[in-house]
C-alpha atoms as a PDB file:
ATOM      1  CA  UNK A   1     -18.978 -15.176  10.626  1.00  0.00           C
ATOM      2  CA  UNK A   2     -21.777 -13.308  12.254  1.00  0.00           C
ATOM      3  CA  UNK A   3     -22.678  -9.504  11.375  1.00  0.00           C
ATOM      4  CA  UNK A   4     -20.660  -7.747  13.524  1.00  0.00           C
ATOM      5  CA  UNK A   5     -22.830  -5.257  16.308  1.00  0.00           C
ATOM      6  CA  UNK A   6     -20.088  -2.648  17.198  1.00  0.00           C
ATOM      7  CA  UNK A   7     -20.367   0.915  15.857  1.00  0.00           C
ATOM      8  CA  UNK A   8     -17.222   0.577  13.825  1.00  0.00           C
ATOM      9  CA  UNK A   9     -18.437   3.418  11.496  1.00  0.00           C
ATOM     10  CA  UNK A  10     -17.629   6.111  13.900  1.00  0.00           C
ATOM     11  CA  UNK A  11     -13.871   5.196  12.845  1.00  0.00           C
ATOM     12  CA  UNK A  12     -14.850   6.850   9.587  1.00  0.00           C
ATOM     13  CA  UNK A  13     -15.839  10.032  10.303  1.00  0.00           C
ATOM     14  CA  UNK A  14     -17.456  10.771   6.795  1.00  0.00           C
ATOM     15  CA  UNK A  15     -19.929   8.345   7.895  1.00  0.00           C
ATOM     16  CA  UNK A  16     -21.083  10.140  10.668  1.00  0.00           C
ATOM     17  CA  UNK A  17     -23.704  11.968   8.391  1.00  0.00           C
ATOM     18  CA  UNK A  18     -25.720   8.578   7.241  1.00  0.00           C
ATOM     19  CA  UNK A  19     -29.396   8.345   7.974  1.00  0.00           C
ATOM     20  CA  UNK A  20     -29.796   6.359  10.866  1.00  0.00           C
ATOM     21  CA  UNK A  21     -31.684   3.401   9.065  1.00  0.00           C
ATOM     22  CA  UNK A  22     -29.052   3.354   6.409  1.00  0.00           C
ATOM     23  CA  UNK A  23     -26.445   3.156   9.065  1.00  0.00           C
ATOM     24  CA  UNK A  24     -28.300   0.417  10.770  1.00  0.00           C
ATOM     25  CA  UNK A  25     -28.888  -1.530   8.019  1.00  0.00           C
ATOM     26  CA  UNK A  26     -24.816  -1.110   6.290  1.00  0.00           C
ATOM     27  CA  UNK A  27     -23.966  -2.124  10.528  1.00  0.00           C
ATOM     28  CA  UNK A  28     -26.319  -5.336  10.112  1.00  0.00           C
ATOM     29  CA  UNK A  29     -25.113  -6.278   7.007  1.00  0.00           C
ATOM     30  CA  UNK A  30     -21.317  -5.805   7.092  1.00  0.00           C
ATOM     31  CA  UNK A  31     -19.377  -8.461   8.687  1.00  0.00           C
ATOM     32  CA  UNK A  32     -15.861  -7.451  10.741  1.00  0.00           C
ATOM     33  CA  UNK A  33     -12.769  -9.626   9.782  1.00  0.00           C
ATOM     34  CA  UNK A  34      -9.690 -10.711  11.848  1.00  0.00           C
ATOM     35  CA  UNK A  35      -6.874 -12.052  10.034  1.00  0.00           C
ATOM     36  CA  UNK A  36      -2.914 -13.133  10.634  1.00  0.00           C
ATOM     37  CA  UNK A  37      -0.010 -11.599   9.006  1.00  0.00           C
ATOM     38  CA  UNK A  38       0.689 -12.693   5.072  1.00  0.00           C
ATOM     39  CA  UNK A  39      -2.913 -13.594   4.899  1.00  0.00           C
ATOM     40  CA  UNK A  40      -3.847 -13.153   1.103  1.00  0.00           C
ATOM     41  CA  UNK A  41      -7.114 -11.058   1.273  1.00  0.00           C
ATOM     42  CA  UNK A  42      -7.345 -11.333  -2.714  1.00  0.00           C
ATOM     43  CA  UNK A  43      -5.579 -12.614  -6.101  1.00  0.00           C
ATOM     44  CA  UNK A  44      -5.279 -11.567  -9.467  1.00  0.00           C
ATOM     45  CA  UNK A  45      -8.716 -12.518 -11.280  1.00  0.00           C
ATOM     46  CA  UNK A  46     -10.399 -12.603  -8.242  1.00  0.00           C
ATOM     47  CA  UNK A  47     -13.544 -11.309  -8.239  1.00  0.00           C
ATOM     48  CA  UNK A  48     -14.329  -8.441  -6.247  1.00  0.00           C
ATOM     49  CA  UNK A  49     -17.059  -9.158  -3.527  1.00  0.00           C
ATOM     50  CA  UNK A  50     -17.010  -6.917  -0.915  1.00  0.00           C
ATOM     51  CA  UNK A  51     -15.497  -3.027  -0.194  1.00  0.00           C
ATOM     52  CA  UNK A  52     -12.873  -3.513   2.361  1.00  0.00           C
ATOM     53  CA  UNK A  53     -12.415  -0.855   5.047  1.00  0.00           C
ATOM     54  CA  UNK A  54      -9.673  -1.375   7.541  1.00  0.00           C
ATOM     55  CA  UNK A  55      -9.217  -0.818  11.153  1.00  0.00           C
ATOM     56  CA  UNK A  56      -6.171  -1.923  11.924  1.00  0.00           C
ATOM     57  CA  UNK A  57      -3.207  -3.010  10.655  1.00  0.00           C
ATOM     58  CA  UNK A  58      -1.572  -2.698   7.414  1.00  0.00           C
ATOM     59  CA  UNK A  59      -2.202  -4.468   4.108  1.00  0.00           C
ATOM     60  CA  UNK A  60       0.538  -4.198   0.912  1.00  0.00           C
ATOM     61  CA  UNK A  61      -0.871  -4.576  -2.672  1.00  0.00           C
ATOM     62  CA  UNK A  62       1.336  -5.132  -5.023  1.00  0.00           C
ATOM     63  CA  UNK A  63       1.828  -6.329  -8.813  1.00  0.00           C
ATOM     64  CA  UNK A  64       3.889  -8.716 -10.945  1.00  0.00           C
ATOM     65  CA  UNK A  65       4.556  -6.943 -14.259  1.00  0.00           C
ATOM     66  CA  UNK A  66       4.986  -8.616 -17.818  1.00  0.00           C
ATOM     67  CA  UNK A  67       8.674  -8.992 -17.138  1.00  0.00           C
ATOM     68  CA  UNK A  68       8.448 -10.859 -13.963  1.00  0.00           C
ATOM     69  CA  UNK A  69       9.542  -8.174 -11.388  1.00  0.00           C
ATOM     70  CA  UNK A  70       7.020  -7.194  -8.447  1.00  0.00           C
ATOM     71  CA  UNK A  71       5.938  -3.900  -7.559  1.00  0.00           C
ATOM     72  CA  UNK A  72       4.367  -2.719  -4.310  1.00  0.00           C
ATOM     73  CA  UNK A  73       1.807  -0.121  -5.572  1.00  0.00           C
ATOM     74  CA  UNK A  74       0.586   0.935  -2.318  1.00  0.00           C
ATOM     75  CA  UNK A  75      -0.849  -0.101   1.432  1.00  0.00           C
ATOM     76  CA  UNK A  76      -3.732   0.210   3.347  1.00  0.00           C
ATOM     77  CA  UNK A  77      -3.080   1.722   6.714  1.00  0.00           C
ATOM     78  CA  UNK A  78      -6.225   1.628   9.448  1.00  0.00           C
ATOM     79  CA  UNK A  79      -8.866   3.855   8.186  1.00  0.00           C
ATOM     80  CA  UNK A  80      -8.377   3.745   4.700  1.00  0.00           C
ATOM     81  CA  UNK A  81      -9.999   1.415   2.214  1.00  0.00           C
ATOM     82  CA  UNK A  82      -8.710  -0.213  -0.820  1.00  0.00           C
ATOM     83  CA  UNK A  83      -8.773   1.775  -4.376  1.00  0.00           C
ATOM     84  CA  UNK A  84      -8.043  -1.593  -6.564  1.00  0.00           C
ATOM     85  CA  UNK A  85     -11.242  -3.216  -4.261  1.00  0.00           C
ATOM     86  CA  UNK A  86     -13.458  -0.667  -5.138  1.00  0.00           C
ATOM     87  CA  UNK A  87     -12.357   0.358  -8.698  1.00  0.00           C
ATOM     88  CA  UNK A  88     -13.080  -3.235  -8.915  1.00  0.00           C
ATOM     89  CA  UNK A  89     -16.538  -2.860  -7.676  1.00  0.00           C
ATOM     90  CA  UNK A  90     -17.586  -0.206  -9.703  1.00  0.00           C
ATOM     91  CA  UNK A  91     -16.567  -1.723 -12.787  1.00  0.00           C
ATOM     92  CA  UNK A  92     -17.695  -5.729 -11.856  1.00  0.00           C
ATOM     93  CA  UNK A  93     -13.851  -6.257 -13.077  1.00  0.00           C
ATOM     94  CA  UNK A  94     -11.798  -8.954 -11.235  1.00  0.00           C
ATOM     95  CA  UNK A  95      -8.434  -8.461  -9.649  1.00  0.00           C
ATOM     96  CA  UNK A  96      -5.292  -7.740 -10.829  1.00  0.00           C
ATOM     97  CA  UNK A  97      -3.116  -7.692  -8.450  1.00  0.00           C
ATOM     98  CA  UNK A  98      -2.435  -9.092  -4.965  1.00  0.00           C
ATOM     99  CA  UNK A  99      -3.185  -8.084  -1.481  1.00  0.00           C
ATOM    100  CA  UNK A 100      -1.311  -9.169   1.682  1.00  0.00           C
ATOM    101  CA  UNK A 101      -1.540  -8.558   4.951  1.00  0.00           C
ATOM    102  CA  UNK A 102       1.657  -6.699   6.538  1.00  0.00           C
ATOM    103  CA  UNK A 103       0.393  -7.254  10.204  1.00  0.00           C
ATOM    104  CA  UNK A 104      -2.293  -9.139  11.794  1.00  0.00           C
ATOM    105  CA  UNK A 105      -5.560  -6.939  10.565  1.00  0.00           C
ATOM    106  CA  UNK A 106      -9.016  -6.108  11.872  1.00  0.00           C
ATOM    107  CA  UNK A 107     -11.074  -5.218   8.628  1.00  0.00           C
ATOM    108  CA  UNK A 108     -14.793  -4.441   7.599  1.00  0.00           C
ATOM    109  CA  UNK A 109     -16.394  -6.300   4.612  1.00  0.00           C
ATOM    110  CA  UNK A 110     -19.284  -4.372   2.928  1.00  0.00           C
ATOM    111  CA  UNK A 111     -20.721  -6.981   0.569  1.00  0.00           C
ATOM    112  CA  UNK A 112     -21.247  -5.880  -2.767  1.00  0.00           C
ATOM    113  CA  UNK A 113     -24.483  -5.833  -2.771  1.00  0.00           C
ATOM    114  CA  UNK A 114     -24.848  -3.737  -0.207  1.00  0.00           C
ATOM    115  CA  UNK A 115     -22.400  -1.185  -1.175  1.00  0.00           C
ATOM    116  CA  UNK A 116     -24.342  -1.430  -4.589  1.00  0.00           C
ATOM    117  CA  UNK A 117     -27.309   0.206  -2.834  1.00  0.00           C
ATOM    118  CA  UNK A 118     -25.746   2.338  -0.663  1.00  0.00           C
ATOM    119  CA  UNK A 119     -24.082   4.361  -3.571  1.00  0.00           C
ATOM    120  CA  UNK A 120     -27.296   4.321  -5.273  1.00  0.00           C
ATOM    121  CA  UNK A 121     -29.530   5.964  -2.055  1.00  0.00           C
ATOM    122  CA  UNK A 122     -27.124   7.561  -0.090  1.00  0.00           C
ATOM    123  CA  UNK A 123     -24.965  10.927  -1.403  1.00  0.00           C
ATOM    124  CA  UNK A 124     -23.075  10.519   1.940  1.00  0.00           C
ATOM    125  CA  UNK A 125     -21.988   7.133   1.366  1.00  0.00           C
ATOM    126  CA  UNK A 126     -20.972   8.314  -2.507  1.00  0.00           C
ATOM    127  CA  UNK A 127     -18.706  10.738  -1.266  1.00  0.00           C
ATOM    128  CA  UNK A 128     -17.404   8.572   1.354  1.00  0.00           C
ATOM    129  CA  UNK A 129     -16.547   6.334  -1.613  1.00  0.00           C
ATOM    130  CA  UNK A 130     -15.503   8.415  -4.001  1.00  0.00           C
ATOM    131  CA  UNK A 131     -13.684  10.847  -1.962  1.00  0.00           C
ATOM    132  CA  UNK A 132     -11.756   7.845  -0.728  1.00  0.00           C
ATOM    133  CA  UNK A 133     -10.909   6.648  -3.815  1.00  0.00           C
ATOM    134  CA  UNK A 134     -10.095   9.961  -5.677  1.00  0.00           C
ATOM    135  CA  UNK A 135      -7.069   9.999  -2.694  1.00  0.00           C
ATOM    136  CA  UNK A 136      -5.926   6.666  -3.356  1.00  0.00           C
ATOM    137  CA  UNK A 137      -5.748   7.271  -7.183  1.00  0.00           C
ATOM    138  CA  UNK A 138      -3.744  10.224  -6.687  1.00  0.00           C
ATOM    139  CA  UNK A 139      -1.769   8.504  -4.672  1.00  0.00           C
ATOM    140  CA  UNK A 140      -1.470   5.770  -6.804  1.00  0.00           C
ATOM    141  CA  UNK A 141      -0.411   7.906  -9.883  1.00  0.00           C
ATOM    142  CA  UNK A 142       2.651   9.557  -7.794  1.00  0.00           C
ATOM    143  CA  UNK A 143       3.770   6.062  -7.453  1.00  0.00           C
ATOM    144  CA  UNK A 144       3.819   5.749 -11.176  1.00  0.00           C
ATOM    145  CA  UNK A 145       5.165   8.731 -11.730  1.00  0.00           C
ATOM    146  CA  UNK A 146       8.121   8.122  -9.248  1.00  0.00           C
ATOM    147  CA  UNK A 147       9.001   4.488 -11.180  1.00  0.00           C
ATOM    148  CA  UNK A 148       8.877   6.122 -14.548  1.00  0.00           C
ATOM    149  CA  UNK A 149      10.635   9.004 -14.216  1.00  0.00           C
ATOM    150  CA  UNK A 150      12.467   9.120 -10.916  1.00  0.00           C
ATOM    151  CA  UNK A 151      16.011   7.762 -10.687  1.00  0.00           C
ATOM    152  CA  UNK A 152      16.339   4.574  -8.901  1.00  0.00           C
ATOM    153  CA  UNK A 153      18.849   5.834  -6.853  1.00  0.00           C
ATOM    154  CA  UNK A 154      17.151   8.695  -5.337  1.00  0.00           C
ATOM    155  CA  UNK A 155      14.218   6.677  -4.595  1.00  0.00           C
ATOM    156  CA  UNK A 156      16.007   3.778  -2.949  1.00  0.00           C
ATOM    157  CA  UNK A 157      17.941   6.787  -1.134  1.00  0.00           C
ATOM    158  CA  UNK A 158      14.170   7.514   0.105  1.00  0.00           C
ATOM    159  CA  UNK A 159      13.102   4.112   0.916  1.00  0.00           C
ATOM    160  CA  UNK A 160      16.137   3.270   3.108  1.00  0.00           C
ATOM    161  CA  UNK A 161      15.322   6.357   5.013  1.00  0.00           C
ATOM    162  CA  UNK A 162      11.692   5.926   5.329  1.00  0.00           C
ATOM    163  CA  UNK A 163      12.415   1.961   6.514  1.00  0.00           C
ATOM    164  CA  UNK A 164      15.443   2.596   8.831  1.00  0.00           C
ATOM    165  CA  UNK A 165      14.288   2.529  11.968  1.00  0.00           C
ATOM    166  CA  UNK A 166      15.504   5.025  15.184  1.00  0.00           C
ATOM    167  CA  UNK A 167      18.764   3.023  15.396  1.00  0.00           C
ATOM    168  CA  UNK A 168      19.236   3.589  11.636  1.00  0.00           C
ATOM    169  CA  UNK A 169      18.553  -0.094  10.796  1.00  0.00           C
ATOM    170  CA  UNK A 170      16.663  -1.299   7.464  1.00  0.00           C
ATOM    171  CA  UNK A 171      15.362  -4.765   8.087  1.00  0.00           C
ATOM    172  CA  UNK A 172      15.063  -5.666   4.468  1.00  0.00           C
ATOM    173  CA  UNK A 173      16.192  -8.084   2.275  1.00  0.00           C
ATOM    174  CA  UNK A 174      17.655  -6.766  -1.418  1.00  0.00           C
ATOM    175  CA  UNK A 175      14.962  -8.618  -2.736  1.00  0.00           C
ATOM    176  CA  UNK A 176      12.425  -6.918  -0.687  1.00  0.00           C
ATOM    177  CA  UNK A 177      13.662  -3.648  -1.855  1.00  0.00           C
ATOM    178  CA  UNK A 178      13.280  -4.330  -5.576  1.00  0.00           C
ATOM    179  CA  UNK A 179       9.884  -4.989  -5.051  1.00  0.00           C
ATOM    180  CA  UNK A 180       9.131  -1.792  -2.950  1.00  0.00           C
ATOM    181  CA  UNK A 181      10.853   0.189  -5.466  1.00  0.00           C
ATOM    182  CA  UNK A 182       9.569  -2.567  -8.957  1.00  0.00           C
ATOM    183  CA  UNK A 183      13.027  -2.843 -10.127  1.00  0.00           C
ATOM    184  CA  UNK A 184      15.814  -5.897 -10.084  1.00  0.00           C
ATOM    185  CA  UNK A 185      17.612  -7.456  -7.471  1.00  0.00           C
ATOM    186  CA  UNK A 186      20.604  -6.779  -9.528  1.00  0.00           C
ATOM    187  CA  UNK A 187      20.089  -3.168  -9.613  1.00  0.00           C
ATOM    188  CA  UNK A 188      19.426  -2.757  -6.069  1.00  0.00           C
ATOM    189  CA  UNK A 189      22.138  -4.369  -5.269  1.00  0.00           C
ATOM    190  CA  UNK A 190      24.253  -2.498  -7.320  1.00  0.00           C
ATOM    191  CA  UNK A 191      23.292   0.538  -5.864  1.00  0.00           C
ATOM    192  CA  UNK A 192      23.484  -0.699  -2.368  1.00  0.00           C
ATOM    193  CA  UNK A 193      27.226  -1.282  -2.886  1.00  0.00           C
ATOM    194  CA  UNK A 194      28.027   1.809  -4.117  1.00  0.00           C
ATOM    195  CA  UNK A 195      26.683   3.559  -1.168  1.00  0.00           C
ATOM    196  CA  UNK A 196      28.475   1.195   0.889  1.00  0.00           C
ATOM    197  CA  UNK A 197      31.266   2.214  -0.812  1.00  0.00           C
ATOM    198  CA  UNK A 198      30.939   6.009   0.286  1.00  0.00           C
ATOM    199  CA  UNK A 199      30.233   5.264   3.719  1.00  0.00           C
ATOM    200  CA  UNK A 200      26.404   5.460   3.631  1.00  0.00           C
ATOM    201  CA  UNK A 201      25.441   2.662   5.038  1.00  0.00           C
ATOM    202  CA  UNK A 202      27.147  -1.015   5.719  1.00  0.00           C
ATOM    203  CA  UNK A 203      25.512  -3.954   4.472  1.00  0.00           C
ATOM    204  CA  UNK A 204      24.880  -7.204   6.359  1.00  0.00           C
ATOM    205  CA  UNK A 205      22.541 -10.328   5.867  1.00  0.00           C
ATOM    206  CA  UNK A 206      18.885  -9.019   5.596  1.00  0.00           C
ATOM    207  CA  UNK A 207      19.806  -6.276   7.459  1.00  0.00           C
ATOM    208  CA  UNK A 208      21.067  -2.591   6.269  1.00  0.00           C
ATOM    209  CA  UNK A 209      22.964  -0.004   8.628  1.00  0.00           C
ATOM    210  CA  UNK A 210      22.671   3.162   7.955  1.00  0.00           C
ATOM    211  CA  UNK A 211      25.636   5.548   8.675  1.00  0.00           C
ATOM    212  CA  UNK A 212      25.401   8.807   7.400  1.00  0.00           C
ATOM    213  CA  UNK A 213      21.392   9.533   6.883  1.00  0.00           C
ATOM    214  CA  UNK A 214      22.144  12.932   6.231  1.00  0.00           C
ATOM    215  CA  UNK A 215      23.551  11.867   2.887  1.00  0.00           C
ATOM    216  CA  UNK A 216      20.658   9.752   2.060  1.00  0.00           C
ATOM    217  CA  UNK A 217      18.060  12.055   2.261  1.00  0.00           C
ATOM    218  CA  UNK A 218      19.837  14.833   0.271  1.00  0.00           C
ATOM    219  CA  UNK A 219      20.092  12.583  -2.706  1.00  0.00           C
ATOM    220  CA  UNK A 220      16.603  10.808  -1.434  1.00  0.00           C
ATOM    221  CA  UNK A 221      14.863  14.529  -1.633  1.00  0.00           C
ATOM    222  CA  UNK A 222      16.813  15.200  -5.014  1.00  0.00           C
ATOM    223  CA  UNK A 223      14.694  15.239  -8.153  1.00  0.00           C
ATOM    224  CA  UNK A 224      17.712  15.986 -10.727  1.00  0.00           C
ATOM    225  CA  UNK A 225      21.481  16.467 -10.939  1.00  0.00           C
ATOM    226  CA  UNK A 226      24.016  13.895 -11.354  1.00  0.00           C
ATOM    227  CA  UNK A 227      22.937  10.327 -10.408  1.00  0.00           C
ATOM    228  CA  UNK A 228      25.191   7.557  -8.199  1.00  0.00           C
ATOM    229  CA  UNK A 229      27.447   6.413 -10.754  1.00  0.00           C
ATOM    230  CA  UNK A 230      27.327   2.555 -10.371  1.00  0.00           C
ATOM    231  CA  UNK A 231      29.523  -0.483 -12.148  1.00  0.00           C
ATOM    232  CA  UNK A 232      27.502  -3.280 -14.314  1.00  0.00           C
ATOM    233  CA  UNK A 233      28.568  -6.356 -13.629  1.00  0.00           C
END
């Protein structure tokens, strides 16, 4: 694919401060990307070879852990880059994890050696990076945090209110919600009934109504207290 001549760096304004033939030459040597929904952009032990910055669309990385379950760990909205992508970078490890595109996506590619002499001239272009990826990080370790120590009912309360849409309708599979929230089917499932069973929400095939969202997010905003008491099966 040929370098790509638009002025896409004015999308990021903490580019806006490069020296002109440093902004030239990243323009000259990047190359802009189109790609269709669930394309795989990368692959556990893939190696890392360029920084990715998007511009539209949205892009889900996620995990398998030891025990088999997937995890989203985070996305990629327009105008954010990837943490895992450059973490990889920096450290010339591979990949461990998968990304996906959500949507159809328009993305940069800064090869790697590029970006390797970028960081090394340019302080704007460090802090571009590393201000990006300090963000992402935090980010990243609220996600952790949340999985470890949050109840799984209060954050599936969350996620069904984040995902329902303005007719109060979660377009999701049970499956699709263990991986968002790195937990079991089962468990989901569970859950999902019991709220069903105090009038929360109805359940129906891949799809989830919501009925009273004012519920939801009480227990979805909760951080303690008693927990939805649900029945093993």
């Amino acid at each position: 694919m040929p370098a790509n001549s638009d002025d896409w760096t004015t999308r990021f304004e903490a580019l806006a401060g490069l020296d002109a033939s440093l902004s030239d030459s990243l323009k000259a040597q990047s190359k802009v990307l189109s790609l269709p929904a669930k394309s795989v952009l990368f692959g556990p032990g893939d190696p890392a070879a360029s920084m990715v910055l998007l511009l539209s669309g949205t892009v889900r990385v996620q995990q398998v852990s030891d025990s088999g379950h997937e995890i989203v760990l985070y996305r990629i909205h327009a105008g954010e880059s990837c943490v895992l992508t450059t973490a990889c970078l920096l450290s010339h490890e591979t990949y461990a994890a998968t990304g996906i595109a959500e949507t159809p996506i328009k993305a940069v590619a800064i090869p790697r050696q590029q970006f390797d002499a970028l960081v090394a001239q340019s302080s704007v272009f460090r802090n571009f990076v590393f201000s990006a990826f300090s963000k992402r990080i935090t980010d990243l370790f609220m996600m952790v945090d949340e999985v470890a120590f949050q109840r799984i009912d209060v954050r599936l309360a969350h996620r069904l209110t984040a995902m329902s849409d303005s007719d109060g309708v979660v377009t999701a599979t049970h499956q699709q919600l263990s991986v968002e929230l790195g937990t079991a089917r089962e468990v989901v499932s569970r859950h999902l009934q019991e709220f069903q069973r105090r009038g929360w929400l109805v359940l129906a095939r891949n799809k989830i109504k919501v009925i009273d969202r004012e519920k939801l997010e009480i227990l979805g905003a909760s951080s303690g207290g008693s927990s939805v008491i649900v029945k093993e099966s």
